[in-house]
PDB file of N, CA and C in Angstrom:
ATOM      1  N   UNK A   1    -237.959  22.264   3.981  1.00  0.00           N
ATOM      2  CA  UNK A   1    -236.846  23.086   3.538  1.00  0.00           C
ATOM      3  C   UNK A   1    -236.549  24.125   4.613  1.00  0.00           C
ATOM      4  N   UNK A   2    -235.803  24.514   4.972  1.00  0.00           N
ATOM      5  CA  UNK A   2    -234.608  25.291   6.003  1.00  0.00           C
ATOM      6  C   UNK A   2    -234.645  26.099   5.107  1.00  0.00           C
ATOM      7  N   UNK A   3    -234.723  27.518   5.661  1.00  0.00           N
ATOM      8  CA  UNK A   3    -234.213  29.134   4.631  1.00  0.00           C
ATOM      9  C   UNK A   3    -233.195  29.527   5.937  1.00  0.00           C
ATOM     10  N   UNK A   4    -232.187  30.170   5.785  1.00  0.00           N
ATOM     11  CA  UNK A   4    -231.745  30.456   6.670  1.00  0.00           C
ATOM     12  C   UNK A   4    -230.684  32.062   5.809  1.00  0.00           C
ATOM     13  N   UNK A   5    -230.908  33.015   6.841  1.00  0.00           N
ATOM     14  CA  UNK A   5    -229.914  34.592   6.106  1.00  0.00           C
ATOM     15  C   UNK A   5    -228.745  34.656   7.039  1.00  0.00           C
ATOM     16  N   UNK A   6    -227.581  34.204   5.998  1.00  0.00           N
ATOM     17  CA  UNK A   6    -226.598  34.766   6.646  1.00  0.00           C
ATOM     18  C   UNK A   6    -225.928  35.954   6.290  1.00  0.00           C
ATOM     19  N   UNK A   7    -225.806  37.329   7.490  1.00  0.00           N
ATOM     20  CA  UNK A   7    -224.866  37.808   7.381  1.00  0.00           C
ATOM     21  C   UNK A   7    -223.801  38.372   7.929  1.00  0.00           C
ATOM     22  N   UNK A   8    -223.082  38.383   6.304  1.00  0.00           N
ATOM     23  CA  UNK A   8    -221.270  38.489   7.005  1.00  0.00           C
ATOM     24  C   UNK A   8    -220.818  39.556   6.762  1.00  0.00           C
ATOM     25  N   UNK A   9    -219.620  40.288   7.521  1.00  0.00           N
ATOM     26  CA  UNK A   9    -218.937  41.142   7.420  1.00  0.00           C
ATOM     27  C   UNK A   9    -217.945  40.938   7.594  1.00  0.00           C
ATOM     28  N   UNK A  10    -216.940  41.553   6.029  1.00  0.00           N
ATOM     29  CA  UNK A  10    -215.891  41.541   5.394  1.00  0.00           C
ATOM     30  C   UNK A  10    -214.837  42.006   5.774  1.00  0.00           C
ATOM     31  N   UNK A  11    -213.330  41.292   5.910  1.00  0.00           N
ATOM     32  CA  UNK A  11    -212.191  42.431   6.329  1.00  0.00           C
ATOM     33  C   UNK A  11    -212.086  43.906   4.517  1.00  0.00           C
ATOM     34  N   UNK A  12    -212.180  44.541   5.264  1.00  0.00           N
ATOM     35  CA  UNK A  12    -212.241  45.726   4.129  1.00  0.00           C
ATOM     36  C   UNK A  12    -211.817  45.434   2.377  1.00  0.00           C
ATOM     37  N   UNK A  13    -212.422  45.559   1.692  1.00  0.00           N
ATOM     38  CA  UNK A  13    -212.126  45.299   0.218  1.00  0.00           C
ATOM     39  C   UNK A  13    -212.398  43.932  -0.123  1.00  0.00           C
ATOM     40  N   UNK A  14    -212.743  42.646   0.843  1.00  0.00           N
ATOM     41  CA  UNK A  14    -212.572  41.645   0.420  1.00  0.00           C
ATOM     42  C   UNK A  14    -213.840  41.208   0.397  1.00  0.00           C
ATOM     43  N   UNK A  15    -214.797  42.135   0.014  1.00  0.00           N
ATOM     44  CA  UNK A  15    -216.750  41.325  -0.040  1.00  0.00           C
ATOM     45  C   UNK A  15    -216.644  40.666  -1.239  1.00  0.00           C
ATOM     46  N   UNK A  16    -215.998  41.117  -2.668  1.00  0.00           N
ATOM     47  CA  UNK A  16    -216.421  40.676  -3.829  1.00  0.00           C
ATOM     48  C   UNK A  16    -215.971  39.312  -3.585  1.00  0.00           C
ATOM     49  N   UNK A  17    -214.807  39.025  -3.228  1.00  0.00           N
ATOM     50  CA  UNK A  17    -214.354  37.194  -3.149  1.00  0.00           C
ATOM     51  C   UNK A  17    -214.832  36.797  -2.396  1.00  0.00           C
ATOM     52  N   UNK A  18    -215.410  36.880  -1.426  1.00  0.00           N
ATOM     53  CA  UNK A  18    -215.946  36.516  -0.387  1.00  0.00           C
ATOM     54  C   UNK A  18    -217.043  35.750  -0.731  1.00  0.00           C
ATOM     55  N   UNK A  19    -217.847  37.035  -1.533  1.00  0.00           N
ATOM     56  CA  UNK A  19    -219.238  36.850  -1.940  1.00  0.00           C
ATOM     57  C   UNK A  19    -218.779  35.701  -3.170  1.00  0.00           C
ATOM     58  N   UNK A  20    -217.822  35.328  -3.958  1.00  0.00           N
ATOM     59  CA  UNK A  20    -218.064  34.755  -4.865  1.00  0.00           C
ATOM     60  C   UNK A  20    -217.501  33.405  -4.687  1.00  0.00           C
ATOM     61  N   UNK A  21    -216.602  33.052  -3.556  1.00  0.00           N
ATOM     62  CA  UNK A  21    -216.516  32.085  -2.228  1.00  0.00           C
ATOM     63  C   UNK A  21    -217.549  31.567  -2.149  1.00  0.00           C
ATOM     64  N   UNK A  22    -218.310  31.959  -1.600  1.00  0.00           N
ATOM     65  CA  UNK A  22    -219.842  31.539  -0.572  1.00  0.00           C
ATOM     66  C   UNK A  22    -220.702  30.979  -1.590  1.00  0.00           C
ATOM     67  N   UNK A  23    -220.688  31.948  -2.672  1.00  0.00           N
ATOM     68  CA  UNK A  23    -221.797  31.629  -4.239  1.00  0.00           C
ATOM     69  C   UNK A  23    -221.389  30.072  -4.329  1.00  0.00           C
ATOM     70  N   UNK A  24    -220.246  29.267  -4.211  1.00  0.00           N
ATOM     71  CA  UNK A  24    -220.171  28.150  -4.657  1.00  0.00           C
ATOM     72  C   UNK A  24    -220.287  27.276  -3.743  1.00  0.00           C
ATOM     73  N   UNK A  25    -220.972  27.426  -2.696  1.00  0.00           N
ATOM     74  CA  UNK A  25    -221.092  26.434  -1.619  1.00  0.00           C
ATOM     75  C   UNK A  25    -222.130  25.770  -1.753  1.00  0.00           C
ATOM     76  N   UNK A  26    -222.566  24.549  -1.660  1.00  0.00           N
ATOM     77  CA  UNK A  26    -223.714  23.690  -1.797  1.00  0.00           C
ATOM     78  C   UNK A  26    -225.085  24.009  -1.019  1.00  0.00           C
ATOM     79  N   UNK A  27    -225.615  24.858  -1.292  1.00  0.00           N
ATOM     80  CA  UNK A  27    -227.333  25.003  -0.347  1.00  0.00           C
ATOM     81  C   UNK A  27    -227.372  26.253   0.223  1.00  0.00           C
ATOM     82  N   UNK A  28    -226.137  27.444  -0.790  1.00  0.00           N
ATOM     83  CA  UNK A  28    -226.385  28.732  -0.803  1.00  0.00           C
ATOM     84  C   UNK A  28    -226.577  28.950  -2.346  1.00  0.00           C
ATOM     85  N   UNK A  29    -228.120  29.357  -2.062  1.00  0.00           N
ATOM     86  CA  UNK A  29    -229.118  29.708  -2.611  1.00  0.00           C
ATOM     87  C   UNK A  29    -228.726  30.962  -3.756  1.00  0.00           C
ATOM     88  N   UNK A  30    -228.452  32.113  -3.013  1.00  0.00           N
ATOM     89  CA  UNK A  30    -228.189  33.457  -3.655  1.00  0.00           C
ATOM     90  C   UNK A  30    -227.369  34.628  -2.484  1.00  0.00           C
ATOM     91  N   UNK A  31    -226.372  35.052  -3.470  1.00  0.00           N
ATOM     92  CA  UNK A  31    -225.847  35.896  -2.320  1.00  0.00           C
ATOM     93  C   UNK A  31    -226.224  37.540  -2.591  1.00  0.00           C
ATOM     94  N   UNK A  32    -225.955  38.054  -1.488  1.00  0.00           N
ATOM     95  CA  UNK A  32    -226.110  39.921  -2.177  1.00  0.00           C
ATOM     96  C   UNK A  32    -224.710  40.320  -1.157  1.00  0.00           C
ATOM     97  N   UNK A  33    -224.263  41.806  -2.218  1.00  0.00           N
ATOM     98  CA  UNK A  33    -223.767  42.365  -1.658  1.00  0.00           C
ATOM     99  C   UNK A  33    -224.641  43.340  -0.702  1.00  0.00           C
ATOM    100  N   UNK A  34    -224.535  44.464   0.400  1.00  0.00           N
ATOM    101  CA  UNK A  34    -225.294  44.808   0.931  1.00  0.00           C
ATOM    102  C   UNK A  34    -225.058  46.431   1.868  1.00  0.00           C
ATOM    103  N   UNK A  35    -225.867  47.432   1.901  1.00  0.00           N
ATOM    104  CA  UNK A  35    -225.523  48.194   2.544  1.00  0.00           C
ATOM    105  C   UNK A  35    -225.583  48.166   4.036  1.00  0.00           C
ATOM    106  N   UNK A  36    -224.998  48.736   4.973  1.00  0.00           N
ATOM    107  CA  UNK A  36    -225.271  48.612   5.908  1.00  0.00           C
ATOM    108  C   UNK A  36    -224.416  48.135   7.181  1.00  0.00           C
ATOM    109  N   UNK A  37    -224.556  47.444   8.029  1.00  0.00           N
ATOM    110  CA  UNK A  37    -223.800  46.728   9.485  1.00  0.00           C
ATOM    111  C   UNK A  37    -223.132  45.518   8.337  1.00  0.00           C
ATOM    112  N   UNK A  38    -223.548  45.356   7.757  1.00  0.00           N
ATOM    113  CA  UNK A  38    -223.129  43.896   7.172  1.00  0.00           C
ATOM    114  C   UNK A  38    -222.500  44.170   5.415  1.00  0.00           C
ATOM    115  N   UNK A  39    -221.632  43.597   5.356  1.00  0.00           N
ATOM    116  CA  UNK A  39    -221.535  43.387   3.801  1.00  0.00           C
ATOM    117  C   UNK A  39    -222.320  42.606   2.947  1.00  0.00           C
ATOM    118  N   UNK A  40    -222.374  41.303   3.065  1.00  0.00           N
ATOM    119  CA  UNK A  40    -222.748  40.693   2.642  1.00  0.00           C
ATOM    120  C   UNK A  40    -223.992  39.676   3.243  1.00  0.00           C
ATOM    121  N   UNK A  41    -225.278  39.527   2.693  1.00  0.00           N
ATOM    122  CA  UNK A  41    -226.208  38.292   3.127  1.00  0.00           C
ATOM    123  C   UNK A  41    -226.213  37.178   2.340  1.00  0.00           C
ATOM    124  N   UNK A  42    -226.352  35.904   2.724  1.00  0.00           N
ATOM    125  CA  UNK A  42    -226.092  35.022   1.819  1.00  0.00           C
ATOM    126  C   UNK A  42    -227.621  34.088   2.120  1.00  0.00           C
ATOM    127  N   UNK A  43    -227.965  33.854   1.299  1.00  0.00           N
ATOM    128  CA  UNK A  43    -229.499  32.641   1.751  1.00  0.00           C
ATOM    129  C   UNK A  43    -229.252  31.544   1.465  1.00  0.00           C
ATOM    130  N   UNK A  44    -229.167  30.883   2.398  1.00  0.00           N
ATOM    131  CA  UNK A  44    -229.167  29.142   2.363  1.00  0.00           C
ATOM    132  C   UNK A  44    -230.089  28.272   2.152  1.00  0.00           C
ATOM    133  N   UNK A  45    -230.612  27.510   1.953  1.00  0.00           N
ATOM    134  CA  UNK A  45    -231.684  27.027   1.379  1.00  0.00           C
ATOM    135  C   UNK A  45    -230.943  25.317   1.730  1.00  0.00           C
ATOM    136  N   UNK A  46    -231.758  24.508   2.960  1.00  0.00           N
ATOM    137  CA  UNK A  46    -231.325  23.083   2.905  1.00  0.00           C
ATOM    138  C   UNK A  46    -232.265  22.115   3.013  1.00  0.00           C
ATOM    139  N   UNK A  47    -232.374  21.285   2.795  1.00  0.00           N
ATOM    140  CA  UNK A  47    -233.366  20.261   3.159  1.00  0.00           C
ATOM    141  C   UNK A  47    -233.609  20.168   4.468  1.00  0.00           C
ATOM    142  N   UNK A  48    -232.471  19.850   5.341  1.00  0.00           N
ATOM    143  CA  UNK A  48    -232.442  19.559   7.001  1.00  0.00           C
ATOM    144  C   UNK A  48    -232.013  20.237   7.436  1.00  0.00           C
ATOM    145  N   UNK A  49    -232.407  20.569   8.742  1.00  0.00           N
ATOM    146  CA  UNK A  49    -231.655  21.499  10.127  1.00  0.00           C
ATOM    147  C   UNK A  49    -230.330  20.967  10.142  1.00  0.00           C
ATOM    148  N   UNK A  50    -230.032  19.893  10.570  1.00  0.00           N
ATOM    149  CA  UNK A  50    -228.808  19.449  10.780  1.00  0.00           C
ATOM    150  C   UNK A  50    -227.514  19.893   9.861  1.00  0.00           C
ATOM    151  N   UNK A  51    -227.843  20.024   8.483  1.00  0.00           N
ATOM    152  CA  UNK A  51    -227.109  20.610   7.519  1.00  0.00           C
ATOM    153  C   UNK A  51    -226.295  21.985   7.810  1.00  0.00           C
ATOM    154  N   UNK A  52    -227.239  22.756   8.606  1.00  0.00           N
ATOM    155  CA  UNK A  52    -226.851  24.178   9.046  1.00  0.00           C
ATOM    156  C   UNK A  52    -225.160  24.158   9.517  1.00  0.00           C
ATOM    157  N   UNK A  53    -225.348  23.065  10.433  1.00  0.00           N
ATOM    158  CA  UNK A  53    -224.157  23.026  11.418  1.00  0.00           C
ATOM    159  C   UNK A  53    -222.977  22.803  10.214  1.00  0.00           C
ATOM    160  N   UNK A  54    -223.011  22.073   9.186  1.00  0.00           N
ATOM    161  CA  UNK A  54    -221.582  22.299   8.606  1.00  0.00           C
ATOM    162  C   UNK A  54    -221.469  23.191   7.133  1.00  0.00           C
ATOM    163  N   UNK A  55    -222.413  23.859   6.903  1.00  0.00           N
ATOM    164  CA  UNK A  55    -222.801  24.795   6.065  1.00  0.00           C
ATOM    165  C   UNK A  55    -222.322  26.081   6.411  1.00  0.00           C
ATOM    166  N   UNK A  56    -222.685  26.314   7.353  1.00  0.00           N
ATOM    167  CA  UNK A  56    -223.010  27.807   7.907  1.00  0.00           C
ATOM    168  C   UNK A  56    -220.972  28.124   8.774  1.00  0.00           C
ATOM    169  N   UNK A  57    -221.169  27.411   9.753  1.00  0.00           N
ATOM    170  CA  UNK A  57    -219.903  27.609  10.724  1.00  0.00           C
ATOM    171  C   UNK A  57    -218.651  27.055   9.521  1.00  0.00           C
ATOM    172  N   UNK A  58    -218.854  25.937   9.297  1.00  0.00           N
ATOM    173  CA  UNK A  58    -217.879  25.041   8.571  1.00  0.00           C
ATOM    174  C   UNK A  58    -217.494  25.306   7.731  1.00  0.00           C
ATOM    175  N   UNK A  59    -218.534  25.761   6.882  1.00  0.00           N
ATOM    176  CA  UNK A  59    -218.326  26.160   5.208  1.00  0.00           C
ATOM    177  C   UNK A  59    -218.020  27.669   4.962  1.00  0.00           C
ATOM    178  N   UNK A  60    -219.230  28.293   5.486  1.00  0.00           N
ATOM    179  CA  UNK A  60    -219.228  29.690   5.252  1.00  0.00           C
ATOM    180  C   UNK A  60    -218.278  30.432   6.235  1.00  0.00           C
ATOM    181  N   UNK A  61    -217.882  29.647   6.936  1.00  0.00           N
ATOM    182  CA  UNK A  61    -217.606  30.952   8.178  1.00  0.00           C
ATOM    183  C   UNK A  61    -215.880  30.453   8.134  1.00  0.00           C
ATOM    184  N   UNK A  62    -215.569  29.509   7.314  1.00  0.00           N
ATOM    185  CA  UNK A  62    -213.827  29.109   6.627  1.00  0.00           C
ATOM    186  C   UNK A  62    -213.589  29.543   5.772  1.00  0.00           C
ATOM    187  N   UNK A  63    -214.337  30.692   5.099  1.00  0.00           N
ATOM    188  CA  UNK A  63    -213.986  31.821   4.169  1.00  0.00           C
ATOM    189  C   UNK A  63    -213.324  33.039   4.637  1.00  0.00           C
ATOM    190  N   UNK A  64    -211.886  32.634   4.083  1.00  0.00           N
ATOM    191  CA  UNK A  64    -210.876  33.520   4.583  1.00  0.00           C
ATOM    192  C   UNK A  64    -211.468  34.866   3.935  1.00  0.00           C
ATOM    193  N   UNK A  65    -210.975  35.907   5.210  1.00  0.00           N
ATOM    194  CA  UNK A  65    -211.985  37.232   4.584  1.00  0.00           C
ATOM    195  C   UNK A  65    -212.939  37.620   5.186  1.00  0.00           C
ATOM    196  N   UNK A  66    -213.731  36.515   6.344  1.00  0.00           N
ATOM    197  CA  UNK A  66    -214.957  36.796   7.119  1.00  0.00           C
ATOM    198  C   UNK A  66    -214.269  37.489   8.825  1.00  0.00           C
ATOM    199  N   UNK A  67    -214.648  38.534   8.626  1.00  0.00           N
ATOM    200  CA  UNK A  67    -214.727  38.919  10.073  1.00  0.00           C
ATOM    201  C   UNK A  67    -215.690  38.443  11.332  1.00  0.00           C
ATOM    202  N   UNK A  68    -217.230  38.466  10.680  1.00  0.00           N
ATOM    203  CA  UNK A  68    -218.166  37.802  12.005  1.00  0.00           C
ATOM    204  C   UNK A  68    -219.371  37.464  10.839  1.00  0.00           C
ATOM    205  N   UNK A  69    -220.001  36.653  11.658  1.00  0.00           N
ATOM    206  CA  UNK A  69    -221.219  36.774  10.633  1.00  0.00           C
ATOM    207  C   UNK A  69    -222.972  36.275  12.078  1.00  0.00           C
ATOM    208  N   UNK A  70    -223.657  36.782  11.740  1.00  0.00           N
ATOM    209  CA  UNK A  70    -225.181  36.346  12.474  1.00  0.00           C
ATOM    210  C   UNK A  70    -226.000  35.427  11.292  1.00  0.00           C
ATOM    211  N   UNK A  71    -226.467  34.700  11.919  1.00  0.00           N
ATOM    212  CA  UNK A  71    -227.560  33.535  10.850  1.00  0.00           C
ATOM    213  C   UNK A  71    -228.751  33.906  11.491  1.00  0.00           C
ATOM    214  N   UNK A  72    -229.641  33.838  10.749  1.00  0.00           N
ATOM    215  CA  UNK A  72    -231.243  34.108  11.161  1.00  0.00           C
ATOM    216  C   UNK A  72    -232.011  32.914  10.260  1.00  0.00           C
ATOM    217  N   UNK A  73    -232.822  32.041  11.379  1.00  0.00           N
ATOM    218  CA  UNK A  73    -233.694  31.426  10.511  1.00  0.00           C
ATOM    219  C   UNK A  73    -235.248  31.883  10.226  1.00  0.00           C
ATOM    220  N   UNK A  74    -235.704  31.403   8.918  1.00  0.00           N
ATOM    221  CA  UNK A  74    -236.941  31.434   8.850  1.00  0.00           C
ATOM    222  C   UNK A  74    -237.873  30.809   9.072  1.00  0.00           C
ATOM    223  N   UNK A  75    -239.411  31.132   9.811  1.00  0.00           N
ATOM    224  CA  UNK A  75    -240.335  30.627  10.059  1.00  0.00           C
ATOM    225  C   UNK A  75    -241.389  30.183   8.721  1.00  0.00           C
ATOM    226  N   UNK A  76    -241.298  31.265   7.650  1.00  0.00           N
ATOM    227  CA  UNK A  76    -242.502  31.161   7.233  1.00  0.00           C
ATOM    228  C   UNK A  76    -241.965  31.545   5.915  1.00  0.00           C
ATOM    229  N   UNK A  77    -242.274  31.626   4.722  1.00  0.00           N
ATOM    230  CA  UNK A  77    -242.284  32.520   3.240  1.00  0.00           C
ATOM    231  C   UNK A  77    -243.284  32.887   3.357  1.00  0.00           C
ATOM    232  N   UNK A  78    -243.797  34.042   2.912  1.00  0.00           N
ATOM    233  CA  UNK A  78    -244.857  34.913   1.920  1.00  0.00           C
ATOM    234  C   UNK A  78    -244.425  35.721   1.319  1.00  0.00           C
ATOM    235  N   UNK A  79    -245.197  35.020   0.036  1.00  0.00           N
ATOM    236  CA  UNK A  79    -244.943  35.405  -1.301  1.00  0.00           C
ATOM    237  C   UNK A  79    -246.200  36.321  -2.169  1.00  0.00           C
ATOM    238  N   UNK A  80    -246.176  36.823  -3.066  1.00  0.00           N
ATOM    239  CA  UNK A  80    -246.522  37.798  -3.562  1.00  0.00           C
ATOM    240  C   UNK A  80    -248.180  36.959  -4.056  1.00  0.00           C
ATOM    241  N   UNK A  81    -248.131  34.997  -4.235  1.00  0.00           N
ATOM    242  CA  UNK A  81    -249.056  34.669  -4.978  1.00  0.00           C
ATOM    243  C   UNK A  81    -249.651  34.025  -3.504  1.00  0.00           C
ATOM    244  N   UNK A  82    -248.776  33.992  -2.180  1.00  0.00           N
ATOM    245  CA  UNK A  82    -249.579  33.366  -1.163  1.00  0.00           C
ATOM    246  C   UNK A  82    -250.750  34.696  -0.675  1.00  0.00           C
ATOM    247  N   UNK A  83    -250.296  35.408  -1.152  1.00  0.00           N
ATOM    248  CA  UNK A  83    -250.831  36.530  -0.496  1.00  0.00           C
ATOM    249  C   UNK A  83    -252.060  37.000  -1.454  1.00  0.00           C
ATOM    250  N   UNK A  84    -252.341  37.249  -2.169  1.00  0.00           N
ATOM    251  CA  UNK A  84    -253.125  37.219  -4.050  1.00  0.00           C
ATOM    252  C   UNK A  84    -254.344  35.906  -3.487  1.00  0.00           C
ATOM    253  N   UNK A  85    -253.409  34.628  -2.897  1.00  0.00           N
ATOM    254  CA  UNK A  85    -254.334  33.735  -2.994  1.00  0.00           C
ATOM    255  C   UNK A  85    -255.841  33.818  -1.731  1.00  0.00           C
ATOM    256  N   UNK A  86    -254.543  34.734  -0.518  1.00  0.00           N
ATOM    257  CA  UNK A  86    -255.389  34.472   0.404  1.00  0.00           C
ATOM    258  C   UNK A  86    -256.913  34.939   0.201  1.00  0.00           C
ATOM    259  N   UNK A  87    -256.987  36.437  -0.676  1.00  0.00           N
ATOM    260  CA  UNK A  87    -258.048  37.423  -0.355  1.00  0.00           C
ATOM    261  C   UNK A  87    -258.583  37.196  -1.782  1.00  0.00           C
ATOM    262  N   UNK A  88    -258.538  35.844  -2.275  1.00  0.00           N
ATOM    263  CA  UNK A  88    -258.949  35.318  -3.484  1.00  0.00           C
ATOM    264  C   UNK A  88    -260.428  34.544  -3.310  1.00  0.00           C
ATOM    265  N   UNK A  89    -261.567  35.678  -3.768  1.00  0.00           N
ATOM    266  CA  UNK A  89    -262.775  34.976  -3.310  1.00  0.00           C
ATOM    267  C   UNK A  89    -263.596  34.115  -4.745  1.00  0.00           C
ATOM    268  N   UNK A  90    -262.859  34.255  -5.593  1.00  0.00           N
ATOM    269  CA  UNK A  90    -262.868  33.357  -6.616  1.00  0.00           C
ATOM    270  C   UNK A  90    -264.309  34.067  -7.574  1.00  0.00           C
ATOM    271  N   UNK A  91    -263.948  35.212  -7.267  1.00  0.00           N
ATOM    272  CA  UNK A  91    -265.084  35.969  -8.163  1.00  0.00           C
ATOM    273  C   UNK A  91    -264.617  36.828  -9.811  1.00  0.00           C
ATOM    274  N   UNK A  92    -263.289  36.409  -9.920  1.00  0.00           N
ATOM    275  CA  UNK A  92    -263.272  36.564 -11.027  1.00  0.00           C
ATOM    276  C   UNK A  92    -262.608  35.499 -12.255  1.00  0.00           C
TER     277      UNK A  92
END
């Protein structure tokens, strides 16, 4: 599985459609609105790398309303129970 954060920034007033644009795209995961350089992050979630290429540019980035956006992929998850598990010496 591919995690990948995209985020975008909005021509002024237009994050809420934007964001609710993007919500219906196939292998975005969850969107947020957001403070900051960016309006909006969106998490993608795909089976394959290759997917990125018409997801991300194709899909997300043909949402009238997007000014620019940066994608960041992920290496790794840790999660709250990978972490619980690690220092889990099985003593209780």
């Amino acid at each position: 599985m591919i995690t990948a954060f995209v985020h975008i920034q909005t021509e002024p007033s237009a994050a809420s459609t934007v964001a609710n644009r993007i919500a219906s795209i196939d292998g975005v995961a969850e969107v947020y609105s957001v403070t900051g350089e960016w309006d909006i992050i969106a998490i993608v979630r795909l089976a394959e790398y290759d997917q990125l290429a018409t997801t991300v540019p194709d899909q997300i980035g043909a949402v009238e309303g997007i000014v620019r956006t940066s994608t960041v992929l992920a290496f790794r998850s840790f999660t709250r129970e990978d972490m619980d598990a690690t220092w889990d010496i099985g003593l209780s």
